[in-house]
Protein backbone atom coordinates (compact mmCIF):
# COMPACT_ATOMS: atom_id res chain seq x y z
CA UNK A 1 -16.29 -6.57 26.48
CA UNK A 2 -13.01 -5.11 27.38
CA UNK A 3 -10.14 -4.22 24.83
CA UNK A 4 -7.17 -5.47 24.44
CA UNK A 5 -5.20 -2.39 24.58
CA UNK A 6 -6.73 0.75 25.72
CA UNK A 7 -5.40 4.04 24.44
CA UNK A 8 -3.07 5.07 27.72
CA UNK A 9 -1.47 1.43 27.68
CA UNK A 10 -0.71 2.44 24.04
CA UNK A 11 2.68 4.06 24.00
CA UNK A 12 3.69 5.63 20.39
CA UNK A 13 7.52 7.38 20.17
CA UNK A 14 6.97 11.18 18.46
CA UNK A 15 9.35 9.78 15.31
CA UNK A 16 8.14 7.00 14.67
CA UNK A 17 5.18 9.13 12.11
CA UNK A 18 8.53 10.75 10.41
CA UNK A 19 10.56 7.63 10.53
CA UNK A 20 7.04 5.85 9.06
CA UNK A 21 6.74 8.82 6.25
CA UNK A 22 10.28 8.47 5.11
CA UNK A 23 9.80 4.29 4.80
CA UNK A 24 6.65 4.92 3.12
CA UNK A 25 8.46 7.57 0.09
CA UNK A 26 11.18 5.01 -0.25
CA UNK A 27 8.66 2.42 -1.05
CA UNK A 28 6.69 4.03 -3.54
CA UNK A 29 9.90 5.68 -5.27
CA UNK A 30 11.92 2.45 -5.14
CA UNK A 31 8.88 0.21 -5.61
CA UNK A 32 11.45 -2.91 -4.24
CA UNK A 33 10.09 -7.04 -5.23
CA UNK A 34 10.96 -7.95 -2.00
CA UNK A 35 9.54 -5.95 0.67
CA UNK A 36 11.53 -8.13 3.42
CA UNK A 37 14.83 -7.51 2.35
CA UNK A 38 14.24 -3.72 1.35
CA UNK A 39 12.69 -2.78 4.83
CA UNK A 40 15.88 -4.88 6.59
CA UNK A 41 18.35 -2.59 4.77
CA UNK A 42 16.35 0.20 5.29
CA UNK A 43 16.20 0.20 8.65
CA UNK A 44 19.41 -1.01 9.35
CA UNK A 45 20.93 2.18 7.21
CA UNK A 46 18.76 4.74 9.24
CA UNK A 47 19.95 3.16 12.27
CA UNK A 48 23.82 3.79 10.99
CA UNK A 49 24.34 -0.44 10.02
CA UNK A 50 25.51 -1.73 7.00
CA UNK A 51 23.00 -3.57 4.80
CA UNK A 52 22.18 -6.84 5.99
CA UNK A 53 21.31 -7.92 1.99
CA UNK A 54 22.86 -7.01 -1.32
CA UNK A 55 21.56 -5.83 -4.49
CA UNK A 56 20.98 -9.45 -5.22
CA UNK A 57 18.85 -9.99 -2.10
CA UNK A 58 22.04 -12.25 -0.76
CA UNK A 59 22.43 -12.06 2.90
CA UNK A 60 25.46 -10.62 3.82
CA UNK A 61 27.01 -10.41 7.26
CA UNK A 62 29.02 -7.61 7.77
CA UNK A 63 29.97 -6.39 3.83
CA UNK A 64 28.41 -3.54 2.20
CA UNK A 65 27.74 -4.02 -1.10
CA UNK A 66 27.48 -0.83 -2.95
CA UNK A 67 27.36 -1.43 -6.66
CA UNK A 68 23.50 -1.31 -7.47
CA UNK A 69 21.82 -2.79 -10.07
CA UNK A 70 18.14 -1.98 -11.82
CA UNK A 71 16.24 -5.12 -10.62
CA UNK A 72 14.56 -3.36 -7.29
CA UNK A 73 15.99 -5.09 -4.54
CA UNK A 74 18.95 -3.19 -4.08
CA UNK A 75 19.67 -0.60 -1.04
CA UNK A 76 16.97 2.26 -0.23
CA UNK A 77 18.39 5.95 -1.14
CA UNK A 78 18.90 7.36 2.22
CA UNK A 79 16.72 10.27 2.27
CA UNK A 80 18.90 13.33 2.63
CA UNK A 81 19.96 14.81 6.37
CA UNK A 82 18.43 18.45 5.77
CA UNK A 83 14.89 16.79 4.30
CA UNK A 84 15.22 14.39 8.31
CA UNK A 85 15.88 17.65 9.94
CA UNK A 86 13.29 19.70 8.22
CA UNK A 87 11.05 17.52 8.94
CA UNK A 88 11.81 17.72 12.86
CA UNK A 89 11.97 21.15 12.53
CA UNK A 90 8.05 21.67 10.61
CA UNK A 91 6.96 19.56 13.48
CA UNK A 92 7.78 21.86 15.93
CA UNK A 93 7.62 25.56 14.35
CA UNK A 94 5.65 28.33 15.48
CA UNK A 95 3.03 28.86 12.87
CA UNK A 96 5.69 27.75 10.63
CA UNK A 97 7.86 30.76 11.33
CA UNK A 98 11.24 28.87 11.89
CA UNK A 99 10.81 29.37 15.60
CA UNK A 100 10.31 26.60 18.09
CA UNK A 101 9.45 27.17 21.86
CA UNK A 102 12.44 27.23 24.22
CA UNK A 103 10.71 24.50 26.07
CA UNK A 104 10.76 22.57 22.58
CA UNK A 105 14.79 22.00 22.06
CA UNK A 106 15.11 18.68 24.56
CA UNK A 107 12.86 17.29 22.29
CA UNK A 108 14.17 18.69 19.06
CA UNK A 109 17.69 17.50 20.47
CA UNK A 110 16.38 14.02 21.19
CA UNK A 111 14.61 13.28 17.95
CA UNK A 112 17.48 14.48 15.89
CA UNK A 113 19.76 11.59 17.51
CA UNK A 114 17.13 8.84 18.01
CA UNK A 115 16.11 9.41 13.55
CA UNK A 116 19.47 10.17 12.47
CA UNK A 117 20.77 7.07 14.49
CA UNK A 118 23.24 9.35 16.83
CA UNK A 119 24.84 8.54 20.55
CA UNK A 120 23.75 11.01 22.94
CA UNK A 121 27.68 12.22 22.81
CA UNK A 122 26.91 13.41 19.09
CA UNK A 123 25.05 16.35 20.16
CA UNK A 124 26.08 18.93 23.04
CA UNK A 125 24.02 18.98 25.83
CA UNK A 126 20.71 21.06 26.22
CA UNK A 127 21.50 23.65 28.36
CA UNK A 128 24.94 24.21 26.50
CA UNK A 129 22.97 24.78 23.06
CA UNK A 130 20.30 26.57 24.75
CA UNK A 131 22.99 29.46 26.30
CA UNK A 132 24.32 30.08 22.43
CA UNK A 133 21.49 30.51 21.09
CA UNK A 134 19.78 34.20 20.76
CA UNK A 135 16.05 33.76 22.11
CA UNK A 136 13.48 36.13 21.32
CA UNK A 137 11.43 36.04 24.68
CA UNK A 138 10.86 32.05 24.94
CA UNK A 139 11.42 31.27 21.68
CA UNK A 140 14.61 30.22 19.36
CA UNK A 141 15.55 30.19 15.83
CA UNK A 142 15.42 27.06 14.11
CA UNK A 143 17.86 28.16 11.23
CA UNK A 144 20.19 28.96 13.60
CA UNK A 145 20.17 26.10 15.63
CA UNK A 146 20.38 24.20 12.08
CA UNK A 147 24.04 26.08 11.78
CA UNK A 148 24.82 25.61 15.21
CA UNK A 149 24.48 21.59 14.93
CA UNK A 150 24.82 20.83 11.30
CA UNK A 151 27.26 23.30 9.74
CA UNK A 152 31.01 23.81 9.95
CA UNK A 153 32.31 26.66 11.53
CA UNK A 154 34.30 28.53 8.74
């Protein structure tokens, strides 16, 4: 009997385990009554949309309603930026040394913009990040690549 799906016809995107851990928190910590509506606003405010549903689980087109109320159904918290990038950032260190592998930062780059809901454009290119950073052989610092992208130059 053959499967359906075989492993290699399979294809699973590298975020979709943090974007799936981050859902799963919210859940548990918001415990919503309507799963429906919570996982639409959820997903629409990790992808940078407004809500599609208010507190009241009233579909909304394109208002944000952002009084909240204590019956559950209201908008997820957004999990916090630094706790998105940290995660991206575990996933890739060096025996959890805040180093990453040179060969490492397209992918770092591309997972920050496809869970934080960027545009390519957000982000300077690879090879421009990868000539201000200081390597140490083929590897880069992580906290520094944290200030170089998410911190304001003084």
């Amino acid at each position: 009997m053959d499967a359906l799906y075989a492993v290699e016809q399979v294809h699973i995107p590298q975020e979709l385990g943090a974007i799936m851990k981050q859902y799963t928190k919210a859940i548990l910590r918001d415990e919503p009554t309507d799963v429906y509506k919570y996982s639409a606003n959820f997903f629409a405010i990790i992808s940078g949309r407004c809500p599609p549903f208010d507190e009241n689980g009233v579909y909304v087109e394109d208002e944000y309603a952002s009084t909240q109320s204590n019956d559950k159904v209201n908008t997820p918290t957004p999990v916090p930026r630094q706790d998105i990038i940290g995660e991206i950032f575990q996933k890739y260190s060096r025996n959890n040394a805040d180093t990453a592998s040179l060969e490492d930062l397209p992918h770092i780059l591309k997972e920050i913009v496809t869970v934080m809901g960027l545009k390519e454009d957000d982000l300077p290119p690879v090879a421009e990040v990868a000539s201000v950073l200081h390597t140490e052989g083929d590897f880069i610092d992580l906290l520094e690549l944290r200030q170089l992208l998410f911190e304001p130059e003084p």
